[in-house]
N, C-alpha and C. Protein backbone atom coordinates (compact mmCIF):
# COMPACT_ATOMS: atom_id res chain seq x y z
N UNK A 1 27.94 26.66 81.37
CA UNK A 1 27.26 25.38 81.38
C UNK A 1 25.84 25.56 81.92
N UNK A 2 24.77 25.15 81.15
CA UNK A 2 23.72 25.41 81.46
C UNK A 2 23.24 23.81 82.70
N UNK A 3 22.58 24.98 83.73
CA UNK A 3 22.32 23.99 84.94
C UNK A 3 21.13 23.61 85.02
N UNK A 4 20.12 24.29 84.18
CA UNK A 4 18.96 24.02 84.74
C UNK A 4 17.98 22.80 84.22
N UNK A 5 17.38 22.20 84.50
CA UNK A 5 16.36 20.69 84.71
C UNK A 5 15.36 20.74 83.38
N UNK A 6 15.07 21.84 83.31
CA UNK A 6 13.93 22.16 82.31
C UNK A 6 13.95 22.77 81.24
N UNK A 7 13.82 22.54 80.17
CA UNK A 7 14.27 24.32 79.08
C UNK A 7 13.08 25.33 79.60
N UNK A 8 13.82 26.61 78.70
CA UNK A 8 13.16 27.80 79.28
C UNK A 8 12.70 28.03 77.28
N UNK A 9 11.45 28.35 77.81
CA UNK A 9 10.69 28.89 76.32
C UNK A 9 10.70 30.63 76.48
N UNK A 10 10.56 31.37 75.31
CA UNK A 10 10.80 32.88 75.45
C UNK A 10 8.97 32.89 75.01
N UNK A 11 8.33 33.62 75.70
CA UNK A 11 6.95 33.70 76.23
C UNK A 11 6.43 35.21 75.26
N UNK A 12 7.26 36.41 76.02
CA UNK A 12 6.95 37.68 76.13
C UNK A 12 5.72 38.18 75.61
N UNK A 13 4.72 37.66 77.10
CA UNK A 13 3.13 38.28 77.34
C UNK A 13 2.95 39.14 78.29
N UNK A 14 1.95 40.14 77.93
CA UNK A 14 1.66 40.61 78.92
C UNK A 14 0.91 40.00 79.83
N UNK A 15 0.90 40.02 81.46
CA UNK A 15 0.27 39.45 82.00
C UNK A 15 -0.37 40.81 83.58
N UNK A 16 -0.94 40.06 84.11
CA UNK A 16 -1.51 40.98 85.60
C UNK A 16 -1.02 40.21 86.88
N UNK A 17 -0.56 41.01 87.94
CA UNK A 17 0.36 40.41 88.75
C UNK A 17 -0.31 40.73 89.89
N UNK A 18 -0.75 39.91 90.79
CA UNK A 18 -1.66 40.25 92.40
C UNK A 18 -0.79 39.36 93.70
N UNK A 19 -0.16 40.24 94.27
CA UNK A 19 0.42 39.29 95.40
C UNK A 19 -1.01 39.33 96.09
N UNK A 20 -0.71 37.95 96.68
CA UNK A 20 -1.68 37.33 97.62
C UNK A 20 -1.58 37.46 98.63
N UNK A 21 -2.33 37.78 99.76
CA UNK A 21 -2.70 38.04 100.99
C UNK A 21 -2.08 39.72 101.19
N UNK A 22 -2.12 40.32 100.31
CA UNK A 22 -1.39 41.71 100.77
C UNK A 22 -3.19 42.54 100.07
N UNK A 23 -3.49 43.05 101.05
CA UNK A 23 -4.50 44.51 100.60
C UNK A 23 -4.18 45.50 100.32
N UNK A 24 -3.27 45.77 100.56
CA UNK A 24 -2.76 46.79 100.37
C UNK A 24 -2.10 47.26 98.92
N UNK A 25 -1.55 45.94 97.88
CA UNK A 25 -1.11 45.75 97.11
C UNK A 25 -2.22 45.54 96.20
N UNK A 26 -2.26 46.56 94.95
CA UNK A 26 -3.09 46.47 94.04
C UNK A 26 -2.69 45.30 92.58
N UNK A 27 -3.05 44.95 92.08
CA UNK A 27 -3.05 44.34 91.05
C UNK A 27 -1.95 45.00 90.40
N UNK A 28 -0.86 44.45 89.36
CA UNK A 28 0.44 45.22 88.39
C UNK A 28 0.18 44.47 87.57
N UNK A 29 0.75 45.30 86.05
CA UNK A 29 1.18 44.81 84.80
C UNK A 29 2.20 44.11 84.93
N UNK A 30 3.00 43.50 83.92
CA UNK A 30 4.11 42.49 83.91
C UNK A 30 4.32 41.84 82.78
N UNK A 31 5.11 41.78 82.49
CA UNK A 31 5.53 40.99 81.32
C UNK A 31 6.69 39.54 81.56
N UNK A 32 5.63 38.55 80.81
CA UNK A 32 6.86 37.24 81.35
C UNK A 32 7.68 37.19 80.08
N UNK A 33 8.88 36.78 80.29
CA UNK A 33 10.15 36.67 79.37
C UNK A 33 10.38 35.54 78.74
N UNK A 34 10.35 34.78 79.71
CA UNK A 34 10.16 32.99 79.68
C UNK A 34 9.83 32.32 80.75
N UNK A 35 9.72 31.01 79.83
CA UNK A 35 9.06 30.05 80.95
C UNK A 35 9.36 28.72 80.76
N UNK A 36 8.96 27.74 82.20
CA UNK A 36 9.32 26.17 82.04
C UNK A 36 8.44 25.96 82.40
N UNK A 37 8.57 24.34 82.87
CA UNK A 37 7.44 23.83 83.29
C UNK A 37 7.35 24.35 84.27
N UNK A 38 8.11 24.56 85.60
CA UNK A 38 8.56 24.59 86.68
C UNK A 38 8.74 26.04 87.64
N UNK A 39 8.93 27.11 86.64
CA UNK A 39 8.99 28.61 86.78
C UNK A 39 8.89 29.71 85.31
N UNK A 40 8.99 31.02 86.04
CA UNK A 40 9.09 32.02 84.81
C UNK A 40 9.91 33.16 85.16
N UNK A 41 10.04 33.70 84.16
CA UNK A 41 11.29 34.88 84.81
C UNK A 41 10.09 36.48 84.18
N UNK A 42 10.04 37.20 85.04
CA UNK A 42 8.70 38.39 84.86
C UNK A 42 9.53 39.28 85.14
N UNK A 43 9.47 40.45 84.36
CA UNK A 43 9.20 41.95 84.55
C UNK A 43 8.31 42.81 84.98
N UNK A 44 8.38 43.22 86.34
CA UNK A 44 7.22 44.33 86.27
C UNK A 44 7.86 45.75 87.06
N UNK A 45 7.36 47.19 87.30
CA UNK A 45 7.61 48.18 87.81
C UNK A 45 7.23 48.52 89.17
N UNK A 46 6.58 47.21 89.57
CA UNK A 46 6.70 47.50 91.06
C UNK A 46 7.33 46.49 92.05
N UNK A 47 8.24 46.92 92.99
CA UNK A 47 8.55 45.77 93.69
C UNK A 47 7.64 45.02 94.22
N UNK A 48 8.05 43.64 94.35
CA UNK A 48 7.45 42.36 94.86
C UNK A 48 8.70 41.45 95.72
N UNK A 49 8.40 41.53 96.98
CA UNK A 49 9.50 40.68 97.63
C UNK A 49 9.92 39.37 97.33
N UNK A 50 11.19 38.82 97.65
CA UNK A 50 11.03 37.29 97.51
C UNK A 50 10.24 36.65 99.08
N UNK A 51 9.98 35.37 98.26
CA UNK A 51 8.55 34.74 99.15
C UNK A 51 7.08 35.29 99.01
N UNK A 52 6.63 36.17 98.09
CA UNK A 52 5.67 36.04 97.97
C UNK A 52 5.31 35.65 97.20
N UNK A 53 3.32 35.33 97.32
CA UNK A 53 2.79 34.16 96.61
C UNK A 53 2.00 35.26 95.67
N UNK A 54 2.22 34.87 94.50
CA UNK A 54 1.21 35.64 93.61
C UNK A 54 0.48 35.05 92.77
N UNK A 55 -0.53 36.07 91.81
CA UNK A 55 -1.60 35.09 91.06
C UNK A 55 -0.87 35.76 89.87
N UNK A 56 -0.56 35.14 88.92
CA UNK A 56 -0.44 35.39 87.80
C UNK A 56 -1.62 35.03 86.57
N UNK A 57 -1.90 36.01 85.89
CA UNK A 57 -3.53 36.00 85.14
C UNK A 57 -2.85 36.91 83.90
N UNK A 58 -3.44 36.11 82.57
CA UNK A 58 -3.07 36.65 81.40
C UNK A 58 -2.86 35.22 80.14
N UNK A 59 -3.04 35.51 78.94
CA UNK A 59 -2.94 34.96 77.47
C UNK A 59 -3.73 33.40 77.83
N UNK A 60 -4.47 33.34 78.39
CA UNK A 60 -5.37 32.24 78.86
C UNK A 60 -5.19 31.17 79.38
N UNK A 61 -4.25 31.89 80.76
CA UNK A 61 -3.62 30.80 82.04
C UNK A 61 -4.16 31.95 83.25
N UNK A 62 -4.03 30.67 84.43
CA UNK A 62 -3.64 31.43 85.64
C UNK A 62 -2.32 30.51 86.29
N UNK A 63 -1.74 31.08 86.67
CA UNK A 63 -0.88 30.71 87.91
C UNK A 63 -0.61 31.02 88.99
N UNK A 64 -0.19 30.32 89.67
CA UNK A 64 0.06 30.80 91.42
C UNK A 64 1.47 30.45 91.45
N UNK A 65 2.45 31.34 92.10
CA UNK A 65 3.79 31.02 92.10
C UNK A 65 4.60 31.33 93.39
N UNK A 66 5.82 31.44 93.88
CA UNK A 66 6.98 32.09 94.23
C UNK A 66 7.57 32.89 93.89
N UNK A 67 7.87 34.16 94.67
CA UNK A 67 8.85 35.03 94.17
C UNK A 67 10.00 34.18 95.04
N UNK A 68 11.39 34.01 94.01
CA UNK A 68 12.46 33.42 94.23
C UNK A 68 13.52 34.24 94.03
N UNK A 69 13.35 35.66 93.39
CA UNK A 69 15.05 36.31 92.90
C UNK A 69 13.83 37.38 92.41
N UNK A 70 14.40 38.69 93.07
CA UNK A 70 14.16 40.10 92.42
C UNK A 70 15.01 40.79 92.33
N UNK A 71 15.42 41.23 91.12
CA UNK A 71 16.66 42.17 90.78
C UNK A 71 16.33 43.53 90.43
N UNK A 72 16.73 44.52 90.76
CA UNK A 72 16.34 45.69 90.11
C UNK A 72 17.19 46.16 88.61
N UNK A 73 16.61 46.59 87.62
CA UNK A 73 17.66 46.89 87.35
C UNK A 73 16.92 47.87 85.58
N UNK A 74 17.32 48.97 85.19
CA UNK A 74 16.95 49.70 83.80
C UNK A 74 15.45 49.42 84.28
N UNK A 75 15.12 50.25 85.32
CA UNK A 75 13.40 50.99 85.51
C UNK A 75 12.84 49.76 85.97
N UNK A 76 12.78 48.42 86.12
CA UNK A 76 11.70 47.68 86.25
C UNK A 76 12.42 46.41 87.31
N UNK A 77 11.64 45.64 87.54
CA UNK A 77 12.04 44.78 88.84
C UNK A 77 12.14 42.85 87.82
N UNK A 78 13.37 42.49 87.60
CA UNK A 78 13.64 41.30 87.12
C UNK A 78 13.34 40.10 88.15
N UNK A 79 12.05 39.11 87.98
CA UNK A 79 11.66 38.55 89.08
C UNK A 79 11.96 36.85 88.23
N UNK A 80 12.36 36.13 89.50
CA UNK A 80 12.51 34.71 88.90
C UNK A 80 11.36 34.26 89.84
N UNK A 81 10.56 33.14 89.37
CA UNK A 81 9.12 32.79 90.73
C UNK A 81 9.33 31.36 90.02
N UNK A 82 9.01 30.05 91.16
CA UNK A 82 8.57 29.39 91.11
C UNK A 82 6.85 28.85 90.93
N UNK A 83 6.69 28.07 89.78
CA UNK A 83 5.28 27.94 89.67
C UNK A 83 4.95 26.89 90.50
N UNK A 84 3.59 27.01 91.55
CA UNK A 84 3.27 25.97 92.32
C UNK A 84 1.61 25.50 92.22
N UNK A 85 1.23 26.12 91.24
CA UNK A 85 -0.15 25.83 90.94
C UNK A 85 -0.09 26.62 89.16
N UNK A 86 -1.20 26.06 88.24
CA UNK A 86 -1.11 26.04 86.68
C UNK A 86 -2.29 25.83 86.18
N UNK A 87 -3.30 26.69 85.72
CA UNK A 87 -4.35 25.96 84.94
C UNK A 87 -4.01 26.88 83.84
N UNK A 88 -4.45 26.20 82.43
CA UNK A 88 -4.16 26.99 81.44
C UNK A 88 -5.17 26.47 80.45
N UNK A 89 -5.38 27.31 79.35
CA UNK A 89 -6.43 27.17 78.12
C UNK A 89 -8.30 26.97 79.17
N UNK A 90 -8.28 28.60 79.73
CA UNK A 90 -9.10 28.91 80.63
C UNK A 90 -9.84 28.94 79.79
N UNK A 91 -10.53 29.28 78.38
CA UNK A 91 -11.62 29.90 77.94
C UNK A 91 -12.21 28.00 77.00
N UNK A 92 -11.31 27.38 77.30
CA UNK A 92 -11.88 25.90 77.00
C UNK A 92 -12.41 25.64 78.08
N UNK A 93 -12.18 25.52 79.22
CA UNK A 93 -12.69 24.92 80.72
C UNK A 93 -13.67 25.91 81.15
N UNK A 94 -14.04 27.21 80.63
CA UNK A 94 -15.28 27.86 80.64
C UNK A 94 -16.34 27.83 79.66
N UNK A 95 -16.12 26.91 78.76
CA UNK A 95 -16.77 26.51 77.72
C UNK A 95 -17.24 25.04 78.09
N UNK A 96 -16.57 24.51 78.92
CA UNK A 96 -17.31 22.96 79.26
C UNK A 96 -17.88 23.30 80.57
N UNK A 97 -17.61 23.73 81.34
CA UNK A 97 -18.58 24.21 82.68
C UNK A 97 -19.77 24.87 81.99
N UNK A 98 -20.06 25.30 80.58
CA UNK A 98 -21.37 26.31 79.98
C UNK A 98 -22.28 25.02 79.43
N UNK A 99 -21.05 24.12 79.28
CA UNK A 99 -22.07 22.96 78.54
C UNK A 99 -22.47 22.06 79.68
N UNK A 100 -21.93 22.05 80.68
CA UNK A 100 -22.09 21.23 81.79
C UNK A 100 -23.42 21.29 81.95
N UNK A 101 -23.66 22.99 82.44
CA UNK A 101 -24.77 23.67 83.12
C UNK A 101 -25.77 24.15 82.42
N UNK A 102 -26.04 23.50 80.90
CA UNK A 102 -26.49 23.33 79.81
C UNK A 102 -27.10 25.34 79.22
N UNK A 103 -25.64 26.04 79.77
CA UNK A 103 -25.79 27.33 79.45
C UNK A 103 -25.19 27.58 77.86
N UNK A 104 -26.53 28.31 76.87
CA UNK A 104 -26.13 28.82 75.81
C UNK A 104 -24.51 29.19 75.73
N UNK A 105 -24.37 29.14 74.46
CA UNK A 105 -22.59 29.54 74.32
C UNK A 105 -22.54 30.92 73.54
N UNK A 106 -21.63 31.10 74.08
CA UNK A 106 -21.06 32.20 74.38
C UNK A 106 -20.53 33.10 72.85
N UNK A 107 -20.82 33.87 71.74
CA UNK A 107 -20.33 33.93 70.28
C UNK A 107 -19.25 35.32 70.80
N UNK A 108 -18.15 35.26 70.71
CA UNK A 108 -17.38 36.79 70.60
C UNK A 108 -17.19 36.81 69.50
């Protein structure tokens, strides 16, 4: 019986993983599996404790989350995190801050 509040969408992006307040801890790859409104379930190869706060950056979001559940398991670390902060469709909201500041745009 499925318990959970939210559906879960199947994502599988690569993303970049920075726990917060650790220096010591460099930036990781990661891949998210899925996602809700509410959380995501990530893969990556380095441990990350539960309770920490990380930045999640990648496919033109950032997030800030919870580590809630780390499992080890076939080479890589199965992480469940709560999302507690969300901006997404970053390269639109850097496109109106260019027009804000009446800076030429940007052609890639």
């Amino acid at each position: 019986m499925e318990r959970r509040r939210e559906p879960r969408f199947i994502i599988d992006a690569d993303v970049t993983v920075t726990v917060l307040g650790s220096p010591k801890q460099l930036p990781v790859t990661g891949r998210v599996l899925d996602m809700s409104g509410s959380g995501l379930r990530l893969m990556v190869r380095t441990p990350i404790p539960c309770g920490a706060v990380v930045k999640i950056e990648g496919n033109d979001m950032l997030l800030l989350a919870e580590v809630c559940r780390s499992n080890y398991g076939l080479g890589a670390y199965d992480l469940g995190l709560k999302i507690t902060h969300a901006l997404t469709s970053l390269s639109e909201l850097a496109a109106l801050n260019r027009a804000l500041l009446g800076e030429p745009k940007v052609r890639v």
